[in-house]
C-alpha atoms as a PDB file:
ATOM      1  CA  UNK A   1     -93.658  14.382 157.414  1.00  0.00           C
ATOM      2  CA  UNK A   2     -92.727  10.687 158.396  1.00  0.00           C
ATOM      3  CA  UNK A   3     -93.515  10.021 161.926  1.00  0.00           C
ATOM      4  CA  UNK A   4     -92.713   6.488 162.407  1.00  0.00           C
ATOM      5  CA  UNK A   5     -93.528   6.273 166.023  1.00  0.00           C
ATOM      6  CA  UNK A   6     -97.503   7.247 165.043  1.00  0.00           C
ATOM      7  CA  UNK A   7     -99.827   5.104 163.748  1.00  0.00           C
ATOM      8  CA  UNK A   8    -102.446   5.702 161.410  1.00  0.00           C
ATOM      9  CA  UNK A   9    -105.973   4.920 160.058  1.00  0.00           C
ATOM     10  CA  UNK A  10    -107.583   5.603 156.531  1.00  0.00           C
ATOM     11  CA  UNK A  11    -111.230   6.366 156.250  1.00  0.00           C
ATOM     12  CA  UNK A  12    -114.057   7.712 153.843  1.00  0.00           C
ATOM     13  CA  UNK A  13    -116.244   9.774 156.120  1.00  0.00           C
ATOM     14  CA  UNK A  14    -116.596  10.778 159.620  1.00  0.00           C
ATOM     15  CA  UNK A  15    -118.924   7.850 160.631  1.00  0.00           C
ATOM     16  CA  UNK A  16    -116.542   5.279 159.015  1.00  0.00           C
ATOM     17  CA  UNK A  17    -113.709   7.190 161.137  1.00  0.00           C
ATOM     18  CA  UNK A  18    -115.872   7.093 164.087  1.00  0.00           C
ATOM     19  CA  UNK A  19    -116.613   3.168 163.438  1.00  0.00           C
ATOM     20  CA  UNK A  20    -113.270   2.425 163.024  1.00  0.00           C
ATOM     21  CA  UNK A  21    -112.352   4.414 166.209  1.00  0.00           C
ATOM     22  CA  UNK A  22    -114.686   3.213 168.428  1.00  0.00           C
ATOM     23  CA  UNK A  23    -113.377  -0.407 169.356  1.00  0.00           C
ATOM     24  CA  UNK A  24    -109.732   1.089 169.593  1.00  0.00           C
ATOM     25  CA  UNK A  25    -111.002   3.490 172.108  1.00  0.00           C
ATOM     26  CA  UNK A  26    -113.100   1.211 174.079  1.00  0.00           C
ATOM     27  CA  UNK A  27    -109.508  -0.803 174.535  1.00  0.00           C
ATOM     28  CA  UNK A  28    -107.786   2.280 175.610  1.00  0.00           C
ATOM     29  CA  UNK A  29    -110.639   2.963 177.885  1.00  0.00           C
ATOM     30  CA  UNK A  30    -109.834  -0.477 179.166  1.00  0.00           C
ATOM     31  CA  UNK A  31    -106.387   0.360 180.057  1.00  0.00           C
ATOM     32  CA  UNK A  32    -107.484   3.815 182.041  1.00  0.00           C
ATOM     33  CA  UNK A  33    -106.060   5.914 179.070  1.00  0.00           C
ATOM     34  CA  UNK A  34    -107.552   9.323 178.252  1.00  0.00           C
ATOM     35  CA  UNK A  35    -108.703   9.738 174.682  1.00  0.00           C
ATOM     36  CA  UNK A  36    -108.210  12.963 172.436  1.00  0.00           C
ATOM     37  CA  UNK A  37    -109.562  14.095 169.399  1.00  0.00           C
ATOM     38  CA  UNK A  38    -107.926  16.534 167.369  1.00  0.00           C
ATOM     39  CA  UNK A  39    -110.141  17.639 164.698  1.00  0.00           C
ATOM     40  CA  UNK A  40    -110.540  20.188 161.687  1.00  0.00           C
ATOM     41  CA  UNK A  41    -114.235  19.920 161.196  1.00  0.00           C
ATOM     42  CA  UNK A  42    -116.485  19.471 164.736  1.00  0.00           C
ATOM     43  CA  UNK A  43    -117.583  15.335 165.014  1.00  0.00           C
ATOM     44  CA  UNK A  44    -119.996  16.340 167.781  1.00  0.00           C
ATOM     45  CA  UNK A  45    -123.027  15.828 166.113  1.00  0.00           C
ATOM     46  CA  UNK A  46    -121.615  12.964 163.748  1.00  0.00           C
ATOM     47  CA  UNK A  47    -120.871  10.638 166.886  1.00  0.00           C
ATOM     48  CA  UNK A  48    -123.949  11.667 168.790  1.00  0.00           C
ATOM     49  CA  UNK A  49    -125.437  10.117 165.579  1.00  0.00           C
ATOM     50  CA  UNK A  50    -123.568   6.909 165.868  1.00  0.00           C
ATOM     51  CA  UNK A  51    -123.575   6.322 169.081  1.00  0.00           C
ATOM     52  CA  UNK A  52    -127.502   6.501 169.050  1.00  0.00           C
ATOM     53  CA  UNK A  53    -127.560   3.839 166.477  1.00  0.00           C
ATOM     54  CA  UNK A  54    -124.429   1.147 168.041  1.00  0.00           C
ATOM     55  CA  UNK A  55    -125.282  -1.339 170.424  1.00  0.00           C
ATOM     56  CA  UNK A  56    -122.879  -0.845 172.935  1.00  0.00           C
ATOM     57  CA  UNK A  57    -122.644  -0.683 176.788  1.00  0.00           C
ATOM     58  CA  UNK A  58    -124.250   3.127 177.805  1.00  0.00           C
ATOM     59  CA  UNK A  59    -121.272   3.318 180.178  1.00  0.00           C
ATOM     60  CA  UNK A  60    -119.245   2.758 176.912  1.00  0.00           C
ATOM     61  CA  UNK A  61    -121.619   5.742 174.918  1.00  0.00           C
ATOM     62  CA  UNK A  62    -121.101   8.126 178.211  1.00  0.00           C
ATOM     63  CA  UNK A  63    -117.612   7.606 177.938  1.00  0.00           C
ATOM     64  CA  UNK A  64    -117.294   7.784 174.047  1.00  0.00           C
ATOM     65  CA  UNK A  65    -119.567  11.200 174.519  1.00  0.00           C
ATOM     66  CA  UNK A  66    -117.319  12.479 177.292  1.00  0.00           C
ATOM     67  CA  UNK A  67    -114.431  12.758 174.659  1.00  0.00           C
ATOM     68  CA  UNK A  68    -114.356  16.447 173.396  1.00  0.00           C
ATOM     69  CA  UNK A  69    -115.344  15.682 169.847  1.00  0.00           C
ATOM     70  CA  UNK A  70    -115.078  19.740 168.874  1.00  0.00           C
ATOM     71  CA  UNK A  71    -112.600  21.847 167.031  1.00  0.00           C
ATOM     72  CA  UNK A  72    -111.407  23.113 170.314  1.00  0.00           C
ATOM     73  CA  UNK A  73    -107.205  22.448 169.877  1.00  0.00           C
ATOM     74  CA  UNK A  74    -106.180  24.813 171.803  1.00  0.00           C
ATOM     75  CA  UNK A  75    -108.216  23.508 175.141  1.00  0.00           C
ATOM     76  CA  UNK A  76    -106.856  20.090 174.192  1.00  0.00           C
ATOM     77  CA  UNK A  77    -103.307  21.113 174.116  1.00  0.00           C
ATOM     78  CA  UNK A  78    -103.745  22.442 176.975  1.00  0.00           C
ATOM     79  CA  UNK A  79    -105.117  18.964 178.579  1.00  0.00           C
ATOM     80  CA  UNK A  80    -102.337  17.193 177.136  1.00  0.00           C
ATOM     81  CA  UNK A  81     -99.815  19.022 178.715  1.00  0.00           C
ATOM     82  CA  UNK A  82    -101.038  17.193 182.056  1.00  0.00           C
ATOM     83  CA  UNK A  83    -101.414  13.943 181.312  1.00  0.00           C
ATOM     84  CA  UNK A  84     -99.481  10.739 180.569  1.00  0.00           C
ATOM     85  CA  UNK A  85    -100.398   8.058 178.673  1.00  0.00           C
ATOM     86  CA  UNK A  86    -103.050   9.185 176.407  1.00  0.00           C
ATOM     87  CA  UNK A  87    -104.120   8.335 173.009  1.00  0.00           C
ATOM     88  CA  UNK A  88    -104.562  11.373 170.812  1.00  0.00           C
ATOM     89  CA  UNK A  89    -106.403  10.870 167.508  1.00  0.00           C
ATOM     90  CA  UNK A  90    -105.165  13.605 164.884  1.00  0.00           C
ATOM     91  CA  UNK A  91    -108.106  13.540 161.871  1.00  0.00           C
ATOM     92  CA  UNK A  92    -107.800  16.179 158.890  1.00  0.00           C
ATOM     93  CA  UNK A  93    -105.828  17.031 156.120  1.00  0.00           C
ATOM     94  CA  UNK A  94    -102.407  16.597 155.808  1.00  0.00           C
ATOM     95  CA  UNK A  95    -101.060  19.479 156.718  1.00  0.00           C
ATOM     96  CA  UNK A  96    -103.766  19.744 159.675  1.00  0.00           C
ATOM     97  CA  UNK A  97    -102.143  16.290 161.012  1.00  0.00           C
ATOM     98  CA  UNK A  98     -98.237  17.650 160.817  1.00  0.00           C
ATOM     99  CA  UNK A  99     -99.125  21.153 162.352  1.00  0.00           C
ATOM    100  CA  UNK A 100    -100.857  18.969 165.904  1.00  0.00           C
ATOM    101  CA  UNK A 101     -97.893  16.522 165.238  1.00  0.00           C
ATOM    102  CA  UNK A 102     -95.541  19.401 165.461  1.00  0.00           C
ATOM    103  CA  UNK A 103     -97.301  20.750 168.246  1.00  0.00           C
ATOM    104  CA  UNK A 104     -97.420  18.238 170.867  1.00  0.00           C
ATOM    105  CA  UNK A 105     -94.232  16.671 170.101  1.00  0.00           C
ATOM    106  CA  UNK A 106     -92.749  17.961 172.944  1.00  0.00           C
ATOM    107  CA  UNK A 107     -95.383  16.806 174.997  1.00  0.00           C
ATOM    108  CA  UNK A 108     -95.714  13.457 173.446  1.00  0.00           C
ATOM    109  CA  UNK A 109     -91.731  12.902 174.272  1.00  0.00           C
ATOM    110  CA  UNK A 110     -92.430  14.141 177.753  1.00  0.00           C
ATOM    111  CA  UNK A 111     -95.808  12.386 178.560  1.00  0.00           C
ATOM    112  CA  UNK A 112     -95.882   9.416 176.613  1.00  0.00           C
ATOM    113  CA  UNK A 113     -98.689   9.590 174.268  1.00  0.00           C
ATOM    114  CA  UNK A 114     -99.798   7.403 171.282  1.00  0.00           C
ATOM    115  CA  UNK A 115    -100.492   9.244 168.410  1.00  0.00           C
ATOM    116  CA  UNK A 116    -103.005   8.629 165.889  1.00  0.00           C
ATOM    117  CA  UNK A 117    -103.226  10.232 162.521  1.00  0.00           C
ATOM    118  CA  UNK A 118    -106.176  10.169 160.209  1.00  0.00           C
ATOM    119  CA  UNK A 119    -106.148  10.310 156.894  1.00  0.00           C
ATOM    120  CA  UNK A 120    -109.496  10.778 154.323  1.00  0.00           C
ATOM    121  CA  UNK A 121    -109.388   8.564 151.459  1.00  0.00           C
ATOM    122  CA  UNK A 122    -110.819  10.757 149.278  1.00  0.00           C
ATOM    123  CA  UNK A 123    -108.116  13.011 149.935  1.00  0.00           C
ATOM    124  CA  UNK A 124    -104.924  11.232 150.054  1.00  0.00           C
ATOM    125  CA  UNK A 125    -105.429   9.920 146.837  1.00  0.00           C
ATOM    126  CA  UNK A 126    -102.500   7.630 145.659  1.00  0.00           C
ATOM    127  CA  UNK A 127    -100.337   8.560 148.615  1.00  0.00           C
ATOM    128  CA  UNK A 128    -101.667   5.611 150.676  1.00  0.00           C
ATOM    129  CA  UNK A 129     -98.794   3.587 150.839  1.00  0.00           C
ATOM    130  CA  UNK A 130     -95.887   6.392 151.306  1.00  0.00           C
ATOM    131  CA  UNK A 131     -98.076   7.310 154.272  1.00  0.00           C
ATOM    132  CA  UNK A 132     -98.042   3.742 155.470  1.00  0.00           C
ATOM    133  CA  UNK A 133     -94.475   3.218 155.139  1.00  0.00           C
ATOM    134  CA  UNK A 134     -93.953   6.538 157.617  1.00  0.00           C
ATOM    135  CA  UNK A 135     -96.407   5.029 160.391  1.00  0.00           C
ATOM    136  CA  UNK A 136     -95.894   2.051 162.969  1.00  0.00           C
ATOM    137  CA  UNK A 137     -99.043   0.512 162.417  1.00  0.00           C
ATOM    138  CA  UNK A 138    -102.343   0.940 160.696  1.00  0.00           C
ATOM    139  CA  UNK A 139    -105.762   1.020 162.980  1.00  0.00           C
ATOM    140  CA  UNK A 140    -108.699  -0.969 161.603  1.00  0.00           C
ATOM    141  CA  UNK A 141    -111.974  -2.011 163.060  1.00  0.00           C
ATOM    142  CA  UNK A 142    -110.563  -4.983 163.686  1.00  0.00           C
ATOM    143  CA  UNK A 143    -106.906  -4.273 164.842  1.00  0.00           C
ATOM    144  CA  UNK A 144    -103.281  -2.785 164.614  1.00  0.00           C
END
């Protein structure tokens, strides 16, 4: 499903997501945006882990450990619906990441959100760089 408006991020496990994510959201955090995380598989414990371990600000962690990290979409969607100008990261499998895409892309139109899909490695195998040519921009640790 090309969604050139999205960008996207590429990642071997959780904590290398979570690494990768972290200065992106502390940016976003900068600019008063709300942060989402659309997951399959609950992160909770996997960024409680990291977080414990990064030497960042604490108001930073509290704010990183305020984002629902859970497998909870349909409380998110519901979220979404009210706000503007969020970031929403979308991490599973392919078809995970085009059913959320699908389902907020009435209220990404509406309330401006930036959309983040996240692909596994491991998974994606050789599709790496069709998947790059449907996205905006690629996240890394260090930028877009």
């Amino acid at each position: 499903m090309e969604n050139k408006e999205n960008s996207c991020v590429f990642f071997a496990s959780d904590y290398h997501l979570e690494m990768i994510m972290l200065p992106y959201i502390n940016k976003k955090f900068n600019e008063n945006k709300n942060v989402y995380v659309f997951t399959e598989n609950n992160l909770e414990q996997t960024i409680n882990t990291l977080i414990e371990k990064v030497n960042i600000d604490n108001n930073i962690k509290n704010r990183v450990l305020n984002i629902n990290w859970k497998d909870e979409d349909e409380n998110k969607y519901k979220e979404l619906i009210n706000k503007n100008n969020a970031v929403v990261f979308i991490k599973g499998n392919e078809n995970y990441i085009n059913k959320v895409n699908k389902n907020i892309q009435q209220i990404k139109q509406i309330n401006n959100l930036e959309i983040i899909d996240c692909y596994n490695l491991e998974e994606i195998g050789n599709k790496m760089p069709k998947i790059i040519t449907e996205h905006s921009n690629i996240i890394t640790t260090k930028s877009e």
